[in-house]
Protein backbone atom coordinates (compact mmCIF):
# COMPACT_ATOMS: atom_id res chain seq x y z
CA UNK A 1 15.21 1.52 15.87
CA UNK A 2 16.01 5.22 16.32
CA UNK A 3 13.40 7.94 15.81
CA UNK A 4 13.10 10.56 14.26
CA UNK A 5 12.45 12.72 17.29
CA UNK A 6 15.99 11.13 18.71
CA UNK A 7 17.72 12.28 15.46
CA UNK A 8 16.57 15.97 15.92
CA UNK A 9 16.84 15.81 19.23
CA UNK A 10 20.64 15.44 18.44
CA UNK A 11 20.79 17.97 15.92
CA UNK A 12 20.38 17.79 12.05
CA UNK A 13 20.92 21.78 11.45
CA UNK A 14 23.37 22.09 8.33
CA UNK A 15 23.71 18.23 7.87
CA UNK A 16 22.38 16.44 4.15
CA UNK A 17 19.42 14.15 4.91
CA UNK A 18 18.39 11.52 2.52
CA UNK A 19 14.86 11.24 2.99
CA UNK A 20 13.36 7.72 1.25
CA UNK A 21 9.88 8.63 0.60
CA UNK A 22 7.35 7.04 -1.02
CA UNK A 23 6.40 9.33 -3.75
CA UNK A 24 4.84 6.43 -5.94
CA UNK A 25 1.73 8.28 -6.48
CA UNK A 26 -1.02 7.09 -9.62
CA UNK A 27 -0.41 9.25 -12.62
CA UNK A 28 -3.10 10.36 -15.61
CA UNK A 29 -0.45 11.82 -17.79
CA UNK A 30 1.19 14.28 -15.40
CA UNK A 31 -1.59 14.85 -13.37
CA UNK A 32 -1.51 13.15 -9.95
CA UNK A 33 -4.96 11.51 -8.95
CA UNK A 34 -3.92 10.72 -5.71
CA UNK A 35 -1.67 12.32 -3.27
CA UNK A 36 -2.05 10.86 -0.02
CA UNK A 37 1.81 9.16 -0.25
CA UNK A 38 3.26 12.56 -0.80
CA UNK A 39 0.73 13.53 2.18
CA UNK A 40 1.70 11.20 4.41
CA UNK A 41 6.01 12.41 3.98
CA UNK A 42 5.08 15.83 4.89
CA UNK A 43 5.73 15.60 8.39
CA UNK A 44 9.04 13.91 8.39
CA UNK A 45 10.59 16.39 5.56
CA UNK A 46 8.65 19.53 7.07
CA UNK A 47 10.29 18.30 10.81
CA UNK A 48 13.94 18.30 9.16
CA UNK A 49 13.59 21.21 7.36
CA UNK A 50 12.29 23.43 10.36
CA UNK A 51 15.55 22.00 12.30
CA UNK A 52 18.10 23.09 9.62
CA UNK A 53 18.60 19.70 7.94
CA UNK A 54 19.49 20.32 4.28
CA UNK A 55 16.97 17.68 2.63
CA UNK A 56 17.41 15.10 -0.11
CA UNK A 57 14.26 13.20 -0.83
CA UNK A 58 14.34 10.03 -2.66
CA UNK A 59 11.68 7.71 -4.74
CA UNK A 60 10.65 5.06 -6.92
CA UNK A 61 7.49 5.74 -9.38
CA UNK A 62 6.45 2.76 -11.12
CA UNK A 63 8.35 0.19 -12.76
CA UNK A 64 10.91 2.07 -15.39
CA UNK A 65 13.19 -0.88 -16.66
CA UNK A 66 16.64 0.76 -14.75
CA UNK A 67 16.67 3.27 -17.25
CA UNK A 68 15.25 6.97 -18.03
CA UNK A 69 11.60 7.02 -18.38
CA UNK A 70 9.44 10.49 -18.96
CA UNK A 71 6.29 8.87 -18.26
CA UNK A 72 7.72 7.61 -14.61
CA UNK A 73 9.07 11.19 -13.86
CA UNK A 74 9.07 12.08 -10.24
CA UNK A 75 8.67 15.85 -11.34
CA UNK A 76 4.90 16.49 -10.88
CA UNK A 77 5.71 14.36 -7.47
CA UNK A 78 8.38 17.27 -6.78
CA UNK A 79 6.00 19.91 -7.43
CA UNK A 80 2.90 18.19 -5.23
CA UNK A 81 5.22 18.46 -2.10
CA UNK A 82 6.48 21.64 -2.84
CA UNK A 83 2.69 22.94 -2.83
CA UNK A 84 2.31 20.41 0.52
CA UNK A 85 5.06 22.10 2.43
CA UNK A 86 4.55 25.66 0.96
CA UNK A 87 7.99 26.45 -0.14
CA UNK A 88 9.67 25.68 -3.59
CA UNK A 89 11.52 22.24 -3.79
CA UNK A 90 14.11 21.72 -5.91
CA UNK A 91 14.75 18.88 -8.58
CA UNK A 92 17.48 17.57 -9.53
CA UNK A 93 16.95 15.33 -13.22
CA UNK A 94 18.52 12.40 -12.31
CA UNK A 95 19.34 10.23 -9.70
CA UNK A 96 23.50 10.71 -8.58
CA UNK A 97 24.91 12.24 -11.54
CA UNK A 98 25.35 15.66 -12.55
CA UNK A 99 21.96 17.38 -11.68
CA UNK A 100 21.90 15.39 -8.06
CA UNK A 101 25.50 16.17 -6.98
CA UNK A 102 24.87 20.00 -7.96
CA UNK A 103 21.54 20.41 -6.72
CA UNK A 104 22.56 18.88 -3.41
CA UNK A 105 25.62 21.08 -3.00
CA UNK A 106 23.92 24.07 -3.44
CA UNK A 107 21.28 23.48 -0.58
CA UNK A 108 21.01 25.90 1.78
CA UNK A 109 20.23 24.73 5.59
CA UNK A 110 15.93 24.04 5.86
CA UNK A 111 15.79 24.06 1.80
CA UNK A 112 14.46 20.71 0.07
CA UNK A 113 15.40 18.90 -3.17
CA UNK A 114 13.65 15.99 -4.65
CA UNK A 115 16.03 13.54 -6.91
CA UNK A 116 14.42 11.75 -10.11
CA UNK A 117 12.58 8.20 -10.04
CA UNK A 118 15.50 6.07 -8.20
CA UNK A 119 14.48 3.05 -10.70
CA UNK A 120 15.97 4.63 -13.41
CA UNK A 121 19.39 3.25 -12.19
CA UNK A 122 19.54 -0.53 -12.32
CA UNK A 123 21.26 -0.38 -9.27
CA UNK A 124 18.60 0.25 -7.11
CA UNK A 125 16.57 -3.12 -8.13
CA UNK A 126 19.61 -5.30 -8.77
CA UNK A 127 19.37 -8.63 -6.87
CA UNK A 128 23.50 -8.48 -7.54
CA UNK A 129 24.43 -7.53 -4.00
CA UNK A 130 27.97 -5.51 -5.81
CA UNK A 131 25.82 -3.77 -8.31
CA UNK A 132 23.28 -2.91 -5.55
CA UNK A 133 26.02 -1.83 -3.38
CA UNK A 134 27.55 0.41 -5.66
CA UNK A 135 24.50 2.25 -6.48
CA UNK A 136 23.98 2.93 -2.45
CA UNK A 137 27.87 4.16 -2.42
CA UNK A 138 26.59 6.77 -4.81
CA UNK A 139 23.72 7.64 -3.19
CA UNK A 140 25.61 7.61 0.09
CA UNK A 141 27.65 10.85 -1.02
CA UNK A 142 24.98 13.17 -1.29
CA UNK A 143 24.06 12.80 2.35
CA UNK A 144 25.38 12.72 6.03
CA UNK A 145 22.29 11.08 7.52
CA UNK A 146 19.76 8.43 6.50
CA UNK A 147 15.54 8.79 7.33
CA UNK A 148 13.56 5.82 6.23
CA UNK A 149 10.19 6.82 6.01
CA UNK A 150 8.80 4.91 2.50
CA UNK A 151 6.66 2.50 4.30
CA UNK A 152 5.23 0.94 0.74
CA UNK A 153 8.92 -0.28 0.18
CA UNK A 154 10.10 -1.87 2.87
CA UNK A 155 9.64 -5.03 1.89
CA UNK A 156 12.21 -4.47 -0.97
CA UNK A 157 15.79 -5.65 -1.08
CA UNK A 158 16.32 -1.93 -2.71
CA UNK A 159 19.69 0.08 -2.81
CA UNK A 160 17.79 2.98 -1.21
CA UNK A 161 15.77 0.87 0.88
CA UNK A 162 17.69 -1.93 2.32
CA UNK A 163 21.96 -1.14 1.27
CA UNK A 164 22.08 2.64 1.77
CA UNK A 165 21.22 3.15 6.51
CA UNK A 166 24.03 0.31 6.17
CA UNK A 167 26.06 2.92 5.28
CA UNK A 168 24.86 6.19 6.67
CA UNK A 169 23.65 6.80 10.41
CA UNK A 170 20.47 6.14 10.34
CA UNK A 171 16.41 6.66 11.83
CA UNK A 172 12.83 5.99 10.99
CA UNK A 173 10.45 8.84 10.08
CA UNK A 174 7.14 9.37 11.62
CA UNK A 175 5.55 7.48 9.06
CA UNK A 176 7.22 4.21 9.44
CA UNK A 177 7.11 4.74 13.19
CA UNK A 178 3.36 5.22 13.09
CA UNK A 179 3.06 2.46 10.61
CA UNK A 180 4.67 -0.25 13.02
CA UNK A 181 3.08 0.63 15.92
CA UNK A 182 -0.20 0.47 14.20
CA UNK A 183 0.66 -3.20 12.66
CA UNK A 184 1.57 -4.37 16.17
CA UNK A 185 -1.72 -3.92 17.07
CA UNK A 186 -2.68 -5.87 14.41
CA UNK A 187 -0.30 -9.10 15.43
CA UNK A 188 0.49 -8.24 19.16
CA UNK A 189 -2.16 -8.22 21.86
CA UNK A 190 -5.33 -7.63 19.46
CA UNK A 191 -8.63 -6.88 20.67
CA UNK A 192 -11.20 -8.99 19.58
CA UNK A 193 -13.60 -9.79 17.93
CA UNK A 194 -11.04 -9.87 15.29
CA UNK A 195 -12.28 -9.21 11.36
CA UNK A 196 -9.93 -9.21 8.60
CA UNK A 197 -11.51 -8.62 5.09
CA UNK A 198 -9.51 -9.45 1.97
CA UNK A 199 -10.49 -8.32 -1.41
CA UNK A 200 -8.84 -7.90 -5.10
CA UNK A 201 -8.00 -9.58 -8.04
CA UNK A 202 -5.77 -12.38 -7.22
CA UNK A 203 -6.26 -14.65 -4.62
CA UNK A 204 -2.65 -15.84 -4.88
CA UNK A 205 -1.54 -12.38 -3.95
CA UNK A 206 -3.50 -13.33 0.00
CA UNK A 207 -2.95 -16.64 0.42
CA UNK A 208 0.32 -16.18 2.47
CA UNK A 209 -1.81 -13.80 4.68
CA UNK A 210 -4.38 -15.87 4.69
CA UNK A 211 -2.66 -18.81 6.16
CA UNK A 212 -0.94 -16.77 9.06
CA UNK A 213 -4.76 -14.84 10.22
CA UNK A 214 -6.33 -18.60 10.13
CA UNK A 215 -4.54 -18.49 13.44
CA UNK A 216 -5.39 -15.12 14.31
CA UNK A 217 -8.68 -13.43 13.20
CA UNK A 218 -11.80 -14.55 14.47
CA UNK A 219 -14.22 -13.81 10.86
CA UNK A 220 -12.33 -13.55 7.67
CA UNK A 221 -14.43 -11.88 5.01
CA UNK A 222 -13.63 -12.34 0.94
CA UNK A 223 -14.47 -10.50 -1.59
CA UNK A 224 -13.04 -8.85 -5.07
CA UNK A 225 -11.92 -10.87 -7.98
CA UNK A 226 -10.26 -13.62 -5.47
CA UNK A 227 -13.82 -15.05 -3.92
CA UNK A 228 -14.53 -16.75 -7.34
CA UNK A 229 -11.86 -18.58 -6.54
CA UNK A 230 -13.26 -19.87 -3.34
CA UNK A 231 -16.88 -20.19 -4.85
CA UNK A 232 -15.20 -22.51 -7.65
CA UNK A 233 -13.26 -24.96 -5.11
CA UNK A 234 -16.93 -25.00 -3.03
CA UNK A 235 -18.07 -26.55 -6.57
CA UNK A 236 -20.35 -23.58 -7.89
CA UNK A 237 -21.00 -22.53 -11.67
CA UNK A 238 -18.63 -18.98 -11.86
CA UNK A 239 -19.42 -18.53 -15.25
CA UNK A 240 -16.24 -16.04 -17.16
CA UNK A 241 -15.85 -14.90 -13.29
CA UNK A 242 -12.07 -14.47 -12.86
CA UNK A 243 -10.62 -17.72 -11.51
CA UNK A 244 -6.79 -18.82 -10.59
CA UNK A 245 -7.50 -22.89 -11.22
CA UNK A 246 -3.73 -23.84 -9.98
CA UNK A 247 -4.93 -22.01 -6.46
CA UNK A 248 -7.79 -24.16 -5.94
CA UNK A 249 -6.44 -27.11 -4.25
CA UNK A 250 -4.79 -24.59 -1.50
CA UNK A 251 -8.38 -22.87 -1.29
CA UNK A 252 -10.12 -25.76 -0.51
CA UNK A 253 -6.94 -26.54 2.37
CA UNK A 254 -7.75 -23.15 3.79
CA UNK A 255 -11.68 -23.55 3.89
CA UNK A 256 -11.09 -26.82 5.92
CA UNK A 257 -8.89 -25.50 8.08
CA UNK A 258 -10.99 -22.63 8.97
CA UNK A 259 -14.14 -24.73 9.94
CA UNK A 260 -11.50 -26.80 12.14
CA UNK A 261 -10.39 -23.88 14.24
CA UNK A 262 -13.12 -21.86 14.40
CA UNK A 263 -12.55 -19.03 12.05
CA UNK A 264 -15.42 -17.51 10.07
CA UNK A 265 -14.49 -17.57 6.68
CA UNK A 266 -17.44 -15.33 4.56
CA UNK A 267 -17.82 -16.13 1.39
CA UNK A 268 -20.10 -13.81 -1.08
CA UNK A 269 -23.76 -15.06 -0.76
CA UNK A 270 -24.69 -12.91 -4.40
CA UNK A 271 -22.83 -11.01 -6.94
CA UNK A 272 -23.12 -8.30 -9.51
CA UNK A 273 -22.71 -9.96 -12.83
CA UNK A 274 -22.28 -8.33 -16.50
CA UNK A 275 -21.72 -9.90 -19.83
CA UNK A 276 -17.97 -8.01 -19.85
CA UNK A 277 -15.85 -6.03 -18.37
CA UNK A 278 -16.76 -2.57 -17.89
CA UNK A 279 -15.10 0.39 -19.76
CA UNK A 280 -13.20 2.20 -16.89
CA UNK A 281 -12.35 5.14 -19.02
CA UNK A 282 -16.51 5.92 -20.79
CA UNK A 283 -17.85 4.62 -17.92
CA UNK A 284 -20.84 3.68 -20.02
CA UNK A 285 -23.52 1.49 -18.39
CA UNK A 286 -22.85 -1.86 -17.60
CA UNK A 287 -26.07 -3.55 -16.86
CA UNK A 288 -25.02 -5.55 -13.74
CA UNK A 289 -27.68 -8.28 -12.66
CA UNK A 290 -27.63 -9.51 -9.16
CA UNK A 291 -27.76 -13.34 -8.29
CA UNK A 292 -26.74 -15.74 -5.83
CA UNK A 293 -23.33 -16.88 -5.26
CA UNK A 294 -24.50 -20.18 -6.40
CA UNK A 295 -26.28 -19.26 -9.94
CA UNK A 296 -23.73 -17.44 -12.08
CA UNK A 297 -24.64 -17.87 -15.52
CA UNK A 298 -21.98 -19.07 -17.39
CA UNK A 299 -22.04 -16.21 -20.06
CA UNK A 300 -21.21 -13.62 -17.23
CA UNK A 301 -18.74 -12.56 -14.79
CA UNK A 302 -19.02 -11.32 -11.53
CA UNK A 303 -17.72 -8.17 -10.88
CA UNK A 304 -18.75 -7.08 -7.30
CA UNK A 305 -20.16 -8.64 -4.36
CA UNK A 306 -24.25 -7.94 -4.45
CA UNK A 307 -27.00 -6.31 -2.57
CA UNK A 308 -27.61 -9.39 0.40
CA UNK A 309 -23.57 -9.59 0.65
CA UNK A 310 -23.26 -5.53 1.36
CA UNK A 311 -25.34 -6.18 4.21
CA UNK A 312 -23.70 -9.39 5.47
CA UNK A 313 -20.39 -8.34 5.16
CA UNK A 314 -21.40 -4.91 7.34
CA UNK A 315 -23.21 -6.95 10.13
CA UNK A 316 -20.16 -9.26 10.14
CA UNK A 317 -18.40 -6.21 11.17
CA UNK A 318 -20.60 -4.50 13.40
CA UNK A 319 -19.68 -5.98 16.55
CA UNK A 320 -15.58 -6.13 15.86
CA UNK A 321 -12.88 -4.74 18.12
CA UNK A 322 -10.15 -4.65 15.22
CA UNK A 323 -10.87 -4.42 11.94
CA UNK A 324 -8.17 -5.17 8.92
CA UNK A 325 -9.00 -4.14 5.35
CA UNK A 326 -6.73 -4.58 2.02
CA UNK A 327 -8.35 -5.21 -1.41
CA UNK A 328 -11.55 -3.22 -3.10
CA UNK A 329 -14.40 -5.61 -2.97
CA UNK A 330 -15.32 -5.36 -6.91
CA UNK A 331 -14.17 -3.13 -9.55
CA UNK A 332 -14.77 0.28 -7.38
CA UNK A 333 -13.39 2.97 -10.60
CA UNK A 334 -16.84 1.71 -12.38
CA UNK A 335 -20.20 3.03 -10.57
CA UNK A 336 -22.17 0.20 -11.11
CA UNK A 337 -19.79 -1.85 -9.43
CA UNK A 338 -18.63 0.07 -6.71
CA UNK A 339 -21.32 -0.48 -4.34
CA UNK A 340 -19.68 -3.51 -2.31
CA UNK A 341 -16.26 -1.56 -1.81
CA UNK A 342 -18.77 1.57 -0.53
CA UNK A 343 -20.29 -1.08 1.81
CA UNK A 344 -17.37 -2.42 3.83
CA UNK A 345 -16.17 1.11 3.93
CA UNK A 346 -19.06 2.72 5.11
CA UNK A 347 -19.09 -0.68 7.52
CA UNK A 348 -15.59 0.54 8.93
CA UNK A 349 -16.83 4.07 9.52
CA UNK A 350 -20.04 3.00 11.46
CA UNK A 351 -17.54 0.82 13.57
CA UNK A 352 -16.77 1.39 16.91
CA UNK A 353 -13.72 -0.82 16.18
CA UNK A 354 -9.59 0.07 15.64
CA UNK A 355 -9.57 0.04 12.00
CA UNK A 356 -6.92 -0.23 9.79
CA UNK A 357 -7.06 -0.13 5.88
CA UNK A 358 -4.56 -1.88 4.18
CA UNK A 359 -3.02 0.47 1.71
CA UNK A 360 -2.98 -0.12 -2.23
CA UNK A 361 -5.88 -0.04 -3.71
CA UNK A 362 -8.10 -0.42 -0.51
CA UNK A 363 -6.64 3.55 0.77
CA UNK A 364 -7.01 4.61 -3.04
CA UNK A 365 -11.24 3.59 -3.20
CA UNK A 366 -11.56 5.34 0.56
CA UNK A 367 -10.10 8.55 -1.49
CA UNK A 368 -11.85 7.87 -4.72
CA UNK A 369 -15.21 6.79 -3.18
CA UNK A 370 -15.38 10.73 -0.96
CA UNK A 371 -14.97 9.19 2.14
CA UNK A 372 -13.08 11.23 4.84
CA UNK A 373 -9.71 9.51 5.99
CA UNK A 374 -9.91 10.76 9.27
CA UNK A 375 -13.07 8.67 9.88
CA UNK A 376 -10.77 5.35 9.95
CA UNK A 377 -8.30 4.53 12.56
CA UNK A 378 -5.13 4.49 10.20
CA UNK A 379 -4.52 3.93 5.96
CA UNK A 380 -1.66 2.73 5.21
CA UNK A 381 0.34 4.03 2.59
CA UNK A 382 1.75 0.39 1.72
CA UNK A 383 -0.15 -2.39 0.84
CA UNK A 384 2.26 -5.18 0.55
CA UNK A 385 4.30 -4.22 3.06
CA UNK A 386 1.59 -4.56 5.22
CA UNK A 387 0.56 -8.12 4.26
CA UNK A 388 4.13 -9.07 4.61
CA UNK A 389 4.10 -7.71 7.99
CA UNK A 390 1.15 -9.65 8.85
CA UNK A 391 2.12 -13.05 7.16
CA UNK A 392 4.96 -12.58 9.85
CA UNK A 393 8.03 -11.98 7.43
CA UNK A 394 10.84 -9.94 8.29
CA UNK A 395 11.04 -6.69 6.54
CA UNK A 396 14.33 -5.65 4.71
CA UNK A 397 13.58 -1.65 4.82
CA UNK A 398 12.77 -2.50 8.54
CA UNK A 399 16.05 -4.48 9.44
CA UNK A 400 18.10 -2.64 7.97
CA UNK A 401 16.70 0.34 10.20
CA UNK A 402 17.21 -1.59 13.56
CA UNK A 403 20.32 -0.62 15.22
């Protein structure tokens, strides 16, 4: 895989580089509420543009249905990295018509251009290899050289992602490079102890992951909407607890396996529990109760892990070497239920270990919650990439970067 530092090392000065970011940043309205993907493309673009490259940067935002969508605009994206870099970035209003080809023809060498929200062509997230194909030809003609550096889409068969370095020569930015060599360290030559903690919604969204780290981790902590899943196949009361009943039966495989081998799996020994679900937006009181894992009433719903699980989960990672993290532990944008998400982060801090937090939701609570990102050893800017990456699949945004 080529660099980025090999690419200007050859010389980008006058040439059109297509830049696929990940500019997929959480919107209220237009007002970004979290930046840190636009943050973490600054480097690559800023690199090309101090070397002459004219730059094209290219997104996704959201899931537009292959057509036009206002509300999935990349144009307060635009404006973020313009800020970021300090110089005005232009934008072209669509994608590889009109605005694109003009915008891109009039860029002088070191300026930068952002192009609208890629998924408003259907080309981009066709699974018709022509119709995918196409779209990249398009794209193709705006630029002389390819720089993959959206790590939170490589694990797409996109046009931009996977078709286009096929037909441009191509190198990975400094954020994919940094991203790889930090999820080697994750599957190649790990220091141990070895503590992976998994939280969110859905446990079917882990279970891939889970089955690869039953061979590799040495404690495997759950929490977040998934661990009522495991407390139901270990036979306890959940109550209105979020529950995936088809997953059970795999649960239960996975819970048997890991006494077998050796692998702590941690389980929640109390939750927070309310009568509902909390109103994100008011955030008006809640009136969470704490009780044991075992003694959900069957009126309420857990919603966090509690009090005796904070301090479990943090001695569980005390004394770790490595420490993975991907999914908030409870519902972390409420405050009475943000605690256990505070806990494990705070845990990682404390650490002496290499820690690594697993992008989505996990990097958005470290922002959301104050804490400082330089205090962990990396946040990743893609979450399912990097539980593809550790459930040992291959990568299409990866491959297709590979000379």
């Amino acid at each position: 895989m080529k660099t980025i530092d090999e690419l200007l090392a050859e010389g980008v000065g006058g040439k059109r580089v297509f830049v696929r970011a990940d500019l997929n940043v959480p919107l209220d309205g237009t007002v970004i509420t979290d930046d840190g993907r636009i943050r973490a493309v600054v480097p690559t673009v800023k690199a090309l543009a101090e070397a002459g490259a004219r730059v094209v940067v290219a997104s996704h935002l959201g899931r537009p249905k292959g057509a036009p969508d206002p509300a999935f605009s990349l144009a307060p994206a635009a404006a973020r990295l313009g800020e970021l870099l300090g110089t005005d970035v232009e934008f072209a209003t669509d994608t590889v018509g009109e605005s694109a080809r003009a915008t891109v023809a009039v860029l002088t060498d070191g300026q930068v251009a952002v192009i609208e929200n890629l998924r408003f062509n259907p080309g981009e997230t066709s699974k018709d290899d022509a119709e995918r194909g196409a779209f990249a030809d398009q794209l193709a003609a705006l630029a002389d050289v390819y720089v993959g550096d959206g790590f939170g889409a490589v694990h797409r068969r996109h046009a931009s992602v996977y078709d286009l370095p096929a037909r441009l020569p191509h190198a990975a930015g400094y954020l994919i490079a940094n991203e790889v060599t930090v999820l080697k360290k994750l599957t190649e030559d790990v220091q141990r102890p070895y503590v992976v903690v998994l939280g969110g919604a859905k446990v079917s969204d882990k279970l891939a992951v889970i089955d690869q780290l039953l061979g590799k981790a040495d404690r495997i902590l759950i929490g977040g909407g998934m661990a009522y899943t495991f407390l139901k196949a270990k036979g306890y009361e959940i109550g209105t607890s979020l529950v995936q009943e088809d997953q059970i039966p795999a649960v239960i495989e996975y819970i048997e396996r890991a006494e077998k081998t050796g692998v702590e799996l941690v389980l929640p020994v109390d939750t927070l529990v309310a009568p509902a679900f909390p109103d994100l937006k008011t955030k008006a009181p809640a009136s969470p109760t704490a009780v044991a894992a075992d003694a959900i009433p069957a009126d309420q719903l857990g919603l966090d892990i509690g009090p005796e699980a904070r301090k479990l989960y943090a001695s569980k990672i005390t004394d770790a070497a490595t420490v993975f993290w991907n999914g908030p532990m409870g519902v972390f944008e409420h405050p009475d239920f943000a605690e256990g998400t505070k806990a494990v982060a705070q845990a990682l801090v404390d650490s002496k270990a290499f820690t690594v937090v697993g992008g989505g939701d996990s990097a958005a609570a470290v922002r959301i919650l104050g804490f400082d990102e330089a205090a962990f050893g990396h946040i990743s800017t893609g979450g399912g990439a990097s539980l593809e990456y550790l459930e040992g699949k291959t990568l299409p945004g990866l491959a297709a970067l590979e000379d």
